[in-house]
Protein backbone atom coordinates (compact mmCIF):
# COMPACT_ATOMS: atom_id res chain seq x y z
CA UNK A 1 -3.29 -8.50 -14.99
CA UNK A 2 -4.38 -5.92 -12.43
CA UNK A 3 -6.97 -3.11 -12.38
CA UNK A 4 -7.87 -0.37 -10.34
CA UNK A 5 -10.88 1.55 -10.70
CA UNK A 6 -11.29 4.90 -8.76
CA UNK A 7 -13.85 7.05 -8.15
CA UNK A 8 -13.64 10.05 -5.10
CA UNK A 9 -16.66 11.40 -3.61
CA UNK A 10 -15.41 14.34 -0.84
CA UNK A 11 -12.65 12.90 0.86
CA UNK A 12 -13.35 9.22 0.46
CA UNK A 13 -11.92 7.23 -2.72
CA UNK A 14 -13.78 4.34 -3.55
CA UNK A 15 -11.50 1.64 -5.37
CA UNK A 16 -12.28 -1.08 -7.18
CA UNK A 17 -9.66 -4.02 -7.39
CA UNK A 18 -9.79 -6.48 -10.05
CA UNK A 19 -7.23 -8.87 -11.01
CA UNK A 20 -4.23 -10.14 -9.48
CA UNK A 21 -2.15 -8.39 -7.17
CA UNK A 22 1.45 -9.56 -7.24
CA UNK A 23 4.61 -8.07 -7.21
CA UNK A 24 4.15 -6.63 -10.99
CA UNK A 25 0.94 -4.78 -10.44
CA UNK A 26 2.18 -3.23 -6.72
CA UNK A 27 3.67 -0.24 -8.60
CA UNK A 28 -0.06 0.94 -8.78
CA UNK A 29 -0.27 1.45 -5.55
CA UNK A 30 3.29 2.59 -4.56
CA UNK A 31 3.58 4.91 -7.38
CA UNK A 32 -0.04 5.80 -8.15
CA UNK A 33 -2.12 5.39 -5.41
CA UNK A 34 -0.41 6.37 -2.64
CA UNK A 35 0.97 9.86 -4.24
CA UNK A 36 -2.84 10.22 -4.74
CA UNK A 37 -3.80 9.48 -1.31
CA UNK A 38 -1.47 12.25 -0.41
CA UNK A 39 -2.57 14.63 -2.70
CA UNK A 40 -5.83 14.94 -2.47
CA UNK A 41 -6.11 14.55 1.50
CA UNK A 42 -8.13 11.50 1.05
CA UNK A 43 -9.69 10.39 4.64
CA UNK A 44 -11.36 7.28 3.67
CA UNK A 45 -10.61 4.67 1.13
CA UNK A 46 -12.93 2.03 0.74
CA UNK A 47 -11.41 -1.23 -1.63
CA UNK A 48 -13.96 -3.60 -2.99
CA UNK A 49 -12.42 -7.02 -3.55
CA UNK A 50 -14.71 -8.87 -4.79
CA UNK A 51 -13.06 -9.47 -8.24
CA UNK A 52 -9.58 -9.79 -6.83
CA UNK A 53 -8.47 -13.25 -7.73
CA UNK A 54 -5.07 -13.63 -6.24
CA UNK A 55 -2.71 -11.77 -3.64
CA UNK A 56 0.73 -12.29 -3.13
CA UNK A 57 2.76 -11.47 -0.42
CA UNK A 58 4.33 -8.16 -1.90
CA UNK A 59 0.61 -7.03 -2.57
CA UNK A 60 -0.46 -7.84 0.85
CA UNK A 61 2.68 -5.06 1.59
CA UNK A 62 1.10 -2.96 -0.84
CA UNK A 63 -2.26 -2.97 0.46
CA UNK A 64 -0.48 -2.53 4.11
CA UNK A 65 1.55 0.48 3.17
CA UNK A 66 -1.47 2.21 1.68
CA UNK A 67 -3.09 1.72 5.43
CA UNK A 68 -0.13 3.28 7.24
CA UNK A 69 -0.37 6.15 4.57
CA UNK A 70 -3.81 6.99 5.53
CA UNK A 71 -2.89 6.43 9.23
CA UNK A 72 -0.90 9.43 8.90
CA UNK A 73 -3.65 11.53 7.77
CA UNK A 74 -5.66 10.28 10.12
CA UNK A 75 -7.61 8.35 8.07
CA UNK A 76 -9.60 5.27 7.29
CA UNK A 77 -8.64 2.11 5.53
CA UNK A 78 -11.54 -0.61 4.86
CA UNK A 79 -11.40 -3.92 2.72
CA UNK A 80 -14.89 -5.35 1.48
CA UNK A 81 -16.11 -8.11 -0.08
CA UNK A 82 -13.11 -10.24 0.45
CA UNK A 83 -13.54 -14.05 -0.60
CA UNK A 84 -12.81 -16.66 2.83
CA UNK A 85 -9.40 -17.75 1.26
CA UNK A 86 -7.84 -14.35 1.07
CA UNK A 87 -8.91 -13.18 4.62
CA UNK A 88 -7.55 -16.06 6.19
CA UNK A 89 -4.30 -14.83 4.03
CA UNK A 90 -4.36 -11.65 5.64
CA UNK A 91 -4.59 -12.65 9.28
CA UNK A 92 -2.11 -10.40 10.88
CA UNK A 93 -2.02 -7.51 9.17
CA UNK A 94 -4.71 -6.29 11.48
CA UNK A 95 -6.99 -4.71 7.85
CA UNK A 96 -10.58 -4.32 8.62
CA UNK A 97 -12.63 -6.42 6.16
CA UNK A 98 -16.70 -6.50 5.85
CA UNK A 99 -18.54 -7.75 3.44
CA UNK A 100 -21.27 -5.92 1.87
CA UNK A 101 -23.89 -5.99 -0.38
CA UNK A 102 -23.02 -3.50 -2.48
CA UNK A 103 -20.02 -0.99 -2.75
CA UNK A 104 -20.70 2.70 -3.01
CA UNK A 105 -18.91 4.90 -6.03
């Protein structure tokens, strides 16, 4: 099971990510998310992983289309609070991942 939680402050969207994302929950963010992104001219997302359990390779595709998206606008893609395991699992998609006390939104 997946969930996204969402909350927008000006143009940046704050997301939440809890769960697993596999190939059955990337629909979220092909079908939701990114029609959002567009939207709403969001400049900034921000995606707090810290209860993100697992991610497959179709999710890492998901997380990596949502990054080109905002590249188009210009924008800003950032991953925080990422356990070791999954970084290390997302060496060469070039995200940028911090991890921070706590998340705004």
């Amino acid at each position: 099971m997946f969930y996204l939680h969402l909350k927008q402050q000006g143009n940046t969207l704050y997301a939440h990510l809890e769960g697993n994302l596999n190939h059955r929950e990337t629909h979220v963010f092909n079908n939701y998310l990114i029609p959002y992104i567009e939207k709403n001219k969001i400049k900034s997302l921000c995606c707090d992983c810290s209860k993100l359990k697992k991610i497959d390779t179709d999710g890492k595709y998901a997380l990596l289309n949502t990054k080109i998206e905002l590249k188009k606008q210009q924008g800003n893609f950032l991953l925080c609070n990422m356990s070791k395991k999954m970084k290390e699992d997302l060496i060469g998609f070039h995200f940028r991942i911090f991890n921070l006390q706590k998340l705004e939104g």
